[in-house]
C-alpha atoms as a PDB file:
ATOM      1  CA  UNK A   1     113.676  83.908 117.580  1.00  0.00           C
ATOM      2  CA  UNK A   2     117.111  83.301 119.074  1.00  0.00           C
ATOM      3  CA  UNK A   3     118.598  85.973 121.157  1.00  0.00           C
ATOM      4  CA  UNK A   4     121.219  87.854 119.325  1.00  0.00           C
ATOM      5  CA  UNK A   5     125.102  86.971 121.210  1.00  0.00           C
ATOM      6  CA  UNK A   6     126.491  89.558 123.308  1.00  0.00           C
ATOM      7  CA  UNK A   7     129.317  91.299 122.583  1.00  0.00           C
ATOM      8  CA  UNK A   8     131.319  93.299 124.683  1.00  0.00           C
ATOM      9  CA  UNK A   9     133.121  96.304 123.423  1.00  0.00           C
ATOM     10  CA  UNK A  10     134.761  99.613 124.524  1.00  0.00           C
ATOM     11  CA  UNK A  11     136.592 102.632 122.511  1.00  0.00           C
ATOM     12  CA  UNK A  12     140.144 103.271 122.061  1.00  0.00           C
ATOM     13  CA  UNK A  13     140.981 106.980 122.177  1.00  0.00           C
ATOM     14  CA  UNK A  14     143.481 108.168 119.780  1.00  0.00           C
ATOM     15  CA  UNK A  15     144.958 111.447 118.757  1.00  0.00           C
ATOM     16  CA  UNK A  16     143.052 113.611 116.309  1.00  0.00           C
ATOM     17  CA  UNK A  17     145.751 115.759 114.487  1.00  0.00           C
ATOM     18  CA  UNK A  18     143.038 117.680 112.796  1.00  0.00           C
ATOM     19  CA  UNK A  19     141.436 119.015 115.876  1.00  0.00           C
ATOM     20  CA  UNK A  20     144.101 118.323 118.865  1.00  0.00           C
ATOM     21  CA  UNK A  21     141.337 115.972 120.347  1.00  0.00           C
ATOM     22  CA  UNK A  22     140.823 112.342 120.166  1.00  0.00           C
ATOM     23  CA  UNK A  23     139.117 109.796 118.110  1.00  0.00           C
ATOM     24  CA  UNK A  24     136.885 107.373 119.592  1.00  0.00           C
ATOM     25  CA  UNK A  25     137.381 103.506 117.922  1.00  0.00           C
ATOM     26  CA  UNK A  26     135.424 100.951 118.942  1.00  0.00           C
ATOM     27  CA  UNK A  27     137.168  98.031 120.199  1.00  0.00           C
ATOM     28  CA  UNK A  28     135.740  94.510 121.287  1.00  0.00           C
ATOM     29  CA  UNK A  29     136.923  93.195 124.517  1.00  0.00           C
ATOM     30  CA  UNK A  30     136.769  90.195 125.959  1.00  0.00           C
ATOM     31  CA  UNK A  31     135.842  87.808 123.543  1.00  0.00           C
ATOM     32  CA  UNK A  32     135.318  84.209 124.232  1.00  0.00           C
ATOM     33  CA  UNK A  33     137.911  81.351 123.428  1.00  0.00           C
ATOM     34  CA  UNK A  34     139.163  80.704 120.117  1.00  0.00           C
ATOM     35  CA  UNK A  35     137.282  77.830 118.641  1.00  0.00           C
ATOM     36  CA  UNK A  36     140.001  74.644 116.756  1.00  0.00           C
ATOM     37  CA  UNK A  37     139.710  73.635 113.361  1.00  0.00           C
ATOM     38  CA  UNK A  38     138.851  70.708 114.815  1.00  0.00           C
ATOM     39  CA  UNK A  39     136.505  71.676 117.081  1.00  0.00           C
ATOM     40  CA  UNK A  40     134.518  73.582 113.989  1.00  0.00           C
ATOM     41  CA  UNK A  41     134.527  69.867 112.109  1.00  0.00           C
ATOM     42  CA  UNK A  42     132.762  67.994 115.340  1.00  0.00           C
ATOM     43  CA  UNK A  43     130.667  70.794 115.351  1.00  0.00           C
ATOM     44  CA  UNK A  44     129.804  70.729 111.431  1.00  0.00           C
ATOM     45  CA  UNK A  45     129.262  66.666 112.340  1.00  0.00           C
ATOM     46  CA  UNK A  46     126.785  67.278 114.956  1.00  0.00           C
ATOM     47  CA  UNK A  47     124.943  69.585 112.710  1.00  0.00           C
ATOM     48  CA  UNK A  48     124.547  67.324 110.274  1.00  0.00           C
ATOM     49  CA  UNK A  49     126.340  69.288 107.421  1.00  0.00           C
ATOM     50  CA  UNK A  50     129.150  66.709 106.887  1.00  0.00           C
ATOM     51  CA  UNK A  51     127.595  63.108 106.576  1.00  0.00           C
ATOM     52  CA  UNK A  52     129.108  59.645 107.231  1.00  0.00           C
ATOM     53  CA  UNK A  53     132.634  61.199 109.312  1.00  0.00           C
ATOM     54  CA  UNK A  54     133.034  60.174 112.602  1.00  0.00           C
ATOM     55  CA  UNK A  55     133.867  63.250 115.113  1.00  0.00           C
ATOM     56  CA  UNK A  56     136.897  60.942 116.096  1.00  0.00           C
ATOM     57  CA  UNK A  57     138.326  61.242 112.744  1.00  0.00           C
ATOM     58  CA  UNK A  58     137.896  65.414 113.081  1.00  0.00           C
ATOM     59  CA  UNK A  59     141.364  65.651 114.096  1.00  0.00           C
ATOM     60  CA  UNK A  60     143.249  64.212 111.942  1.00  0.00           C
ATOM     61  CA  UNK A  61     140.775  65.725 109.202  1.00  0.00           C
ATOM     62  CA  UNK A  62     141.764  69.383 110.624  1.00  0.00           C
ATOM     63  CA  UNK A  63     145.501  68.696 110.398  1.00  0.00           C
ATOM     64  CA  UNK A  64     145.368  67.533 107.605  1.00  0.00           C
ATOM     65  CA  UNK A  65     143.161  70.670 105.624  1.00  0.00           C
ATOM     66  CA  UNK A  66     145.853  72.781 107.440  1.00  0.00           C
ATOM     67  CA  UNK A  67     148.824  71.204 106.135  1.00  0.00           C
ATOM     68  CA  UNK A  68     147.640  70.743 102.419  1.00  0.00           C
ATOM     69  CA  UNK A  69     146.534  74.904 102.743  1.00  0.00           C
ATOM     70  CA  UNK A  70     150.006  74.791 103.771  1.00  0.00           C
ATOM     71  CA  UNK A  71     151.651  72.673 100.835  1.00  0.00           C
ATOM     72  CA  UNK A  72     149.966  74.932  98.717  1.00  0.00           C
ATOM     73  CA  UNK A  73     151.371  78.590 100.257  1.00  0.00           C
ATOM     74  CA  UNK A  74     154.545  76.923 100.478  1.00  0.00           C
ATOM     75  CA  UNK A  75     154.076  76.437  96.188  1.00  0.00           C
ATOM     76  CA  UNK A  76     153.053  79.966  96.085  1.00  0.00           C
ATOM     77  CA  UNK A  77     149.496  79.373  95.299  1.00  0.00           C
ATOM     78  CA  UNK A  78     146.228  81.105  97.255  1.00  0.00           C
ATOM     79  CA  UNK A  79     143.602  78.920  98.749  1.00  0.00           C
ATOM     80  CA  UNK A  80     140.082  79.908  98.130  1.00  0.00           C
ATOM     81  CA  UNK A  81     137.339  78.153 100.784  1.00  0.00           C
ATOM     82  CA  UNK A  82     134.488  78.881  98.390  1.00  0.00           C
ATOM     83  CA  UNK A  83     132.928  82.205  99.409  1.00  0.00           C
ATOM     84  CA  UNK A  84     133.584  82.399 103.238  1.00  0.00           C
ATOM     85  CA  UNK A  85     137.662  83.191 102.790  1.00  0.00           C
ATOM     86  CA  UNK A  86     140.980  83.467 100.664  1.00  0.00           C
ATOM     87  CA  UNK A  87     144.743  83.384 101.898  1.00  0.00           C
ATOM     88  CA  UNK A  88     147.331  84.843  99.451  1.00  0.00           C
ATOM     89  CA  UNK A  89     150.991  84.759 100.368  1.00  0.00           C
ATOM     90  CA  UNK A  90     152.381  88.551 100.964  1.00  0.00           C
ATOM     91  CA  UNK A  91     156.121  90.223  99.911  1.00  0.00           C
ATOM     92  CA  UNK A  92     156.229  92.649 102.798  1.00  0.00           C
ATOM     93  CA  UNK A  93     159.151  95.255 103.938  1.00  0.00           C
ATOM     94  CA  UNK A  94     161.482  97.621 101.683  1.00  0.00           C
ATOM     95  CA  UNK A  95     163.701  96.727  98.432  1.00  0.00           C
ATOM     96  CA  UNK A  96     166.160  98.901  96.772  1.00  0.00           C
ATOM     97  CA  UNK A  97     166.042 100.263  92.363  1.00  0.00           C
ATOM     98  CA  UNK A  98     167.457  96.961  91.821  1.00  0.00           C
ATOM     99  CA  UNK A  99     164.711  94.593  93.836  1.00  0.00           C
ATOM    100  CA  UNK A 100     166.972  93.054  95.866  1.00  0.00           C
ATOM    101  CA  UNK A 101     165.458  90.900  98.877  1.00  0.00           C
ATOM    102  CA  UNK A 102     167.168  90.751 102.043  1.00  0.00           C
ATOM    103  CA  UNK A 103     166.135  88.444 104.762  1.00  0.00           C
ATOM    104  CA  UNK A 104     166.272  91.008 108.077  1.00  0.00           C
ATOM    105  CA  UNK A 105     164.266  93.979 105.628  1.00  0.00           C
ATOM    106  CA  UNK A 106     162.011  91.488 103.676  1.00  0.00           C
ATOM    107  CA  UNK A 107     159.145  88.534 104.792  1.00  0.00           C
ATOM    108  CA  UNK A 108     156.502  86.620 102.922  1.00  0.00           C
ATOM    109  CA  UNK A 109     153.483  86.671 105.273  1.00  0.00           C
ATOM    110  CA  UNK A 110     150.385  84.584 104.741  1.00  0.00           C
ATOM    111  CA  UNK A 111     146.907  87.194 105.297  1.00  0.00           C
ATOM    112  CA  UNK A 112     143.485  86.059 105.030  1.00  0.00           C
ATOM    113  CA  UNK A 113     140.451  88.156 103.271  1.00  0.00           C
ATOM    114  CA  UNK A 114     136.922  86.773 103.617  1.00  0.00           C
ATOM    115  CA  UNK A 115     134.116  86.777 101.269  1.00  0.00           C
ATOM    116  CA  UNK A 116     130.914  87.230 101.223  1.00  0.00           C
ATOM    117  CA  UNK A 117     129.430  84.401 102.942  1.00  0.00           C
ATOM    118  CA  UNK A 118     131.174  85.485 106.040  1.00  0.00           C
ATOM    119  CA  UNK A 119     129.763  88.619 106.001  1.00  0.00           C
ATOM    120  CA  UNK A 120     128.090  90.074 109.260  1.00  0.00           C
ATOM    121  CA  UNK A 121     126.609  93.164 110.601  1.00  0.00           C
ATOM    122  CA  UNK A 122     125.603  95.492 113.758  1.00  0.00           C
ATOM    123  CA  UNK A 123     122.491  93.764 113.442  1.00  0.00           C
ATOM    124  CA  UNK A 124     123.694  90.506 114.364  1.00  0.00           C
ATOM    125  CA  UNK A 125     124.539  90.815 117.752  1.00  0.00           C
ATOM    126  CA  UNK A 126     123.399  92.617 121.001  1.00  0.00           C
ATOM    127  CA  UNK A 127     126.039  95.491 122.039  1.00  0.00           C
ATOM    128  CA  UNK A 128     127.324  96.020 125.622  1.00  0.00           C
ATOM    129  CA  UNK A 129     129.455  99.253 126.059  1.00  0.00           C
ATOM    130  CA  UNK A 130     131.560  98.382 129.148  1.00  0.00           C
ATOM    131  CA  UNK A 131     133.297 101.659 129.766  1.00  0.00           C
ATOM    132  CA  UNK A 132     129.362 103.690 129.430  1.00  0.00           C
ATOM    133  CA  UNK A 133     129.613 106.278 131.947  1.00  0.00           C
ATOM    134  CA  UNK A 134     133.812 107.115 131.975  1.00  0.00           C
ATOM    135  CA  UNK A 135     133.919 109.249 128.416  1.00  0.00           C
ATOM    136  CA  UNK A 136     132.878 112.956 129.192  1.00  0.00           C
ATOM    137  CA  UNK A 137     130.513 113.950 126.854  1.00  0.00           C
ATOM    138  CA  UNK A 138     130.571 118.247 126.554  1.00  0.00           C
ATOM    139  CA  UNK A 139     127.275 119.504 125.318  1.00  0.00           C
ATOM    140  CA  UNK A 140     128.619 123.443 125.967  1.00  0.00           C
ATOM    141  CA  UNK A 141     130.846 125.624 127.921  1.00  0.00           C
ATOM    142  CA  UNK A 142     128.896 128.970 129.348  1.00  0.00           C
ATOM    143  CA  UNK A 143     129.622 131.576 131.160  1.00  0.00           C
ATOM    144  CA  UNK A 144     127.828 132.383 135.073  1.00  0.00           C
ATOM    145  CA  UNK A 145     127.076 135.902 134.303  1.00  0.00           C
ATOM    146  CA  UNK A 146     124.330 137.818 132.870  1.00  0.00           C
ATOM    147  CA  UNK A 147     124.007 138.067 128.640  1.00  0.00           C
ATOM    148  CA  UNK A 148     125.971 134.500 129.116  1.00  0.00           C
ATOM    149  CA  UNK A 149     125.767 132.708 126.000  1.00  0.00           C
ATOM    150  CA  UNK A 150     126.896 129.325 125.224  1.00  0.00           C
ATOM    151  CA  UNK A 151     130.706 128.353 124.027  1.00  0.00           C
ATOM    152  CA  UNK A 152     131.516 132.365 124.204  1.00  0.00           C
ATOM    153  CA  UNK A 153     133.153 132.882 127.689  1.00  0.00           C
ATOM    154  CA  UNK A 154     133.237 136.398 129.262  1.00  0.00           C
ATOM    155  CA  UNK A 155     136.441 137.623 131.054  1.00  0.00           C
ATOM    156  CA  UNK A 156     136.781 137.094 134.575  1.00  0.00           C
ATOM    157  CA  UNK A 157     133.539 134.873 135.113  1.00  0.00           C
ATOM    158  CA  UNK A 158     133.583 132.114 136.238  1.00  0.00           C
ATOM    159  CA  UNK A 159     132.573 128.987 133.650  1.00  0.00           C
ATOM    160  CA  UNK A 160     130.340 126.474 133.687  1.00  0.00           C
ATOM    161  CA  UNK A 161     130.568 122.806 132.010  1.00  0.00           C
ATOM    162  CA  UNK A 162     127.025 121.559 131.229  1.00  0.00           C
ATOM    163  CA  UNK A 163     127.017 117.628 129.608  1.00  0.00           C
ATOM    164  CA  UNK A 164     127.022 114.230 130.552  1.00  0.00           C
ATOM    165  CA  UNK A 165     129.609 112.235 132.535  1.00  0.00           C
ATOM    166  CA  UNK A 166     131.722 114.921 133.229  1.00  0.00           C
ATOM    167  CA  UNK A 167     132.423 113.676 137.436  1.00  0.00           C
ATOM    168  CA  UNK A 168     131.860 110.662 139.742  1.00  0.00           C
ATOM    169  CA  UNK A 169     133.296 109.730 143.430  1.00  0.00           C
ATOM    170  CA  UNK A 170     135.556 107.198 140.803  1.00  0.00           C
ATOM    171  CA  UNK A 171     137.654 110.002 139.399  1.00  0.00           C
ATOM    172  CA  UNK A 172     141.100 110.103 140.340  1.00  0.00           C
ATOM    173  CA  UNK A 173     141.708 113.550 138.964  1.00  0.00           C
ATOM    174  CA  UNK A 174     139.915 116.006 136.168  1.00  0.00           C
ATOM    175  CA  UNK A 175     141.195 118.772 133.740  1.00  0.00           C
ATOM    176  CA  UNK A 176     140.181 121.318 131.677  1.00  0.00           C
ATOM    177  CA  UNK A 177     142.735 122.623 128.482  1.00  0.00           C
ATOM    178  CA  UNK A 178     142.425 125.498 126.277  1.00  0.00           C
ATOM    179  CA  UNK A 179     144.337 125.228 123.159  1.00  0.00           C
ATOM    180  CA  UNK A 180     144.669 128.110 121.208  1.00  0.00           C
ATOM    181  CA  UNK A 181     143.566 128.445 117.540  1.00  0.00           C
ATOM    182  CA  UNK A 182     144.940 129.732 114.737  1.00  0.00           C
ATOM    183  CA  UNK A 183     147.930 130.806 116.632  1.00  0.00           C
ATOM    184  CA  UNK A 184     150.987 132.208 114.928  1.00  0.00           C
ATOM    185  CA  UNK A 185     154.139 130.691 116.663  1.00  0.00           C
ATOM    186  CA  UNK A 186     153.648 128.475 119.958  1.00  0.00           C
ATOM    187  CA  UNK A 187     149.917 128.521 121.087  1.00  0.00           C
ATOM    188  CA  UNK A 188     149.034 129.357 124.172  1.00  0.00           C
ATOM    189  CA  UNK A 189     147.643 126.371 126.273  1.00  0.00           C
ATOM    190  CA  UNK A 190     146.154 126.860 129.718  1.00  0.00           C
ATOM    191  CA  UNK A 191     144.812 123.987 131.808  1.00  0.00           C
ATOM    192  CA  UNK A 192     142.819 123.774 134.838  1.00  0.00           C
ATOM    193  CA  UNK A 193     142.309 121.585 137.348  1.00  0.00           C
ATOM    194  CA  UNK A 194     140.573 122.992 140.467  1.00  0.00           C
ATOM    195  CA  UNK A 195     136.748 123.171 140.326  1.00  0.00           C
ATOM    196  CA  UNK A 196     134.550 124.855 142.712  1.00  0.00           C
ATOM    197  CA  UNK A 197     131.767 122.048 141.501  1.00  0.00           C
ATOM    198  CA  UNK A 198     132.333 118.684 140.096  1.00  0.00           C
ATOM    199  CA  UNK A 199     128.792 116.762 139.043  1.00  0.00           C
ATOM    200  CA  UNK A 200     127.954 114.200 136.990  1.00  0.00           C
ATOM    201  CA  UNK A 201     125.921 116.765 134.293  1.00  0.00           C
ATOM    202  CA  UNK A 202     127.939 120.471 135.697  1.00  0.00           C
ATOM    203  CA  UNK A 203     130.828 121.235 136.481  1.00  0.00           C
ATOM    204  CA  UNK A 204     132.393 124.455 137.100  1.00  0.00           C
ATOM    205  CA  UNK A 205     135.805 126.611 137.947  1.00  0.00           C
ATOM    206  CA  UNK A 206     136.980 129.964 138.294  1.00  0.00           C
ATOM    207  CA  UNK A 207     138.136 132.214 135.577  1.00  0.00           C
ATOM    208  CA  UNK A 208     141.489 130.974 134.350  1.00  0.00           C
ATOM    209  CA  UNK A 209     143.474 134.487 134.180  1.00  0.00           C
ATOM    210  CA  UNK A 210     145.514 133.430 131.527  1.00  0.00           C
ATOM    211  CA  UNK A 211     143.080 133.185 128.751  1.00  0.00           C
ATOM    212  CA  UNK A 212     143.157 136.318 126.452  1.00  0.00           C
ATOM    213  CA  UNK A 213     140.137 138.439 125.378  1.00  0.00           C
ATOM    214  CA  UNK A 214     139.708 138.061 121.430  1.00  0.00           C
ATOM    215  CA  UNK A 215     141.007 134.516 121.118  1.00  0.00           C
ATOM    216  CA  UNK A 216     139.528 131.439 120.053  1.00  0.00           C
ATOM    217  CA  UNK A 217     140.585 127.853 121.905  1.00  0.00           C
ATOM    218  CA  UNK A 218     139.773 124.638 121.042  1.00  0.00           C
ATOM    219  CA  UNK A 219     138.799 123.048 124.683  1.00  0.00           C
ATOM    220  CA  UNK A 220     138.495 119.656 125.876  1.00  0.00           C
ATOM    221  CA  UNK A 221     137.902 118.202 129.209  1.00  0.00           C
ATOM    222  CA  UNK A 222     139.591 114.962 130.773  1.00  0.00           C
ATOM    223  CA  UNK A 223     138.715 112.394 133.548  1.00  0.00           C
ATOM    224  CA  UNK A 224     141.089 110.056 134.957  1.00  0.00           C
ATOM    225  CA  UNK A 225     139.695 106.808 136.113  1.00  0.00           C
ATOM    226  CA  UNK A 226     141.598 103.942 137.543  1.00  0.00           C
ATOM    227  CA  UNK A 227     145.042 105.288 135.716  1.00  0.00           C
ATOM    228  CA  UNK A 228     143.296 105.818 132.648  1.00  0.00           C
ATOM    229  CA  UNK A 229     143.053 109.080 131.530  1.00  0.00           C
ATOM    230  CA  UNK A 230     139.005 109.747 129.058  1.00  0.00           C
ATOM    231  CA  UNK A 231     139.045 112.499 126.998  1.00  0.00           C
ATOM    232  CA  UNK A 232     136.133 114.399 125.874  1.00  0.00           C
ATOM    233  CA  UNK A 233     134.935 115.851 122.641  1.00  0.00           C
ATOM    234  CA  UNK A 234     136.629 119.205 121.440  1.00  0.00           C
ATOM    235  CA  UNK A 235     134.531 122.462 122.041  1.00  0.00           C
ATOM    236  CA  UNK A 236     135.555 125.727 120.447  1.00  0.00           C
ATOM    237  CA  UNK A 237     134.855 128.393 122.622  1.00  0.00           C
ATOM    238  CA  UNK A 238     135.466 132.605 122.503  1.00  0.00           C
ATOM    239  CA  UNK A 239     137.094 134.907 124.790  1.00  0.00           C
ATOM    240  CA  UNK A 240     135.020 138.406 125.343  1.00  0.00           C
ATOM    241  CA  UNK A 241     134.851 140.882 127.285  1.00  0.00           C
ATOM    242  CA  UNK A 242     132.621 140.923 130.362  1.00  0.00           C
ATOM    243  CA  UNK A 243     129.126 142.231 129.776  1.00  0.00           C
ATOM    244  CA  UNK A 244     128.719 146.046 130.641  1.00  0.00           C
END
């Protein structure tokens, strides 16, 4: 069997309104060259799936599939290539009541959709994560005191950070934020960004006085690598009162 093609692929982070943390999308990076029309039809030729066309004629054969799908658009008709893919011609922008079209606030666009036959999946290829190792991953925030229990943080001890990730001799700079939850008004956020022990799996600080006994903050932690700044997952953790 074949080996599967490698893609390369990292996440984008981006805001998560619903928890003040991020979302991680999966992006693929650095894909190889674009391949021509006509380039696809000398490479249909050597298959053998189109018979008796020179791949000298693929050219002229590329241009001129192109401009007909063209002619057609321009006639405000869709082109259908079988199963694999339809283009439709698009009214984008904003009208008024009356409909009226305006050339700065309205263009026709051309978009594609493909079908079934082009359909692909996970499966298909081999996965390479190129950023694995710069997203903090937080399994639990803990208290170093006795009773200490995880994501509940007594007052005035110092915390621990216990995951994967979380430090490396790459970082340019690190942070810890509390955000405050179900605050009325402002809430209270209170970052951090001295540690008394920075590891790969633990990381720890002294007790931020700010935080208040009673409240609840959503907390994140954040590496910045070559000017990038990698966000971790959101934890919610408690504020108590030290153990008796």
């Amino acid at each position: 069997m074949a080996d599967k093609p490698e893609l390369k692929y990292t996440v984008k982070q981006l805001p998560n309104r619903a928890t003040g943390g991020v979302l991680y999308v999966p992006a693929i990076v650095e894909r190889d060259e674009t391949i021509p029309l006509d380039e696809i039809i000398i490479r249909a030729i050597d298959r053998g799936l189109i018979a008796g066309i020179k791949p000298t004629a693929a050219k002229s054969i590329a241009n001129a599939i192109a401009l007909q799908m063209y002619e057609e658009l321009s006639n405000g008709r869709g082109v259908k290539f079988g199963n694999y893919f339809a283009a439709r011609i698009y009214l984008d922008g904003v009208s008024d009541g009356d409909g009226t079209l305006l050339a700065n606030r309205n263009h026709v666009n051309v978009r594609l959709f493909p079908g079934t036959g082009f359909k692909l999946s996970l499966a298909s290829f081999s996965w390479n994560f190129v950023q694995g190792g710069n997203i903090p991953k937080v399994d639990w925030y803990i208290s170093d005191a006795d009773e200490a229990e995880r994501n509940i943080l007594q007052s005035g001890a110092a915390v621990q950070i216990l995951g994967v990730d979380l430090s490396s001799e790459r970082d340019a700079a690190k942070k810890v934020t509390f955000a405050e939850k179900a605050a009325e008004g402002t809430p209270q956020v209170v970052e951090v960004a001295d540690f008394t022990l920075a590891g790969p799996n633990l990381v720890t600080f002294a007790w931020p006085a700010s935080l208040v006994t009673g409240k609840e903050y959503g907390v994140t932690f954040d590496r910045v690598i070559g000017g990038t700044t990698y966000r971790s997952n959101v934890v919610e953790v408690a504020v108590v009162p030290a153990a008796a």
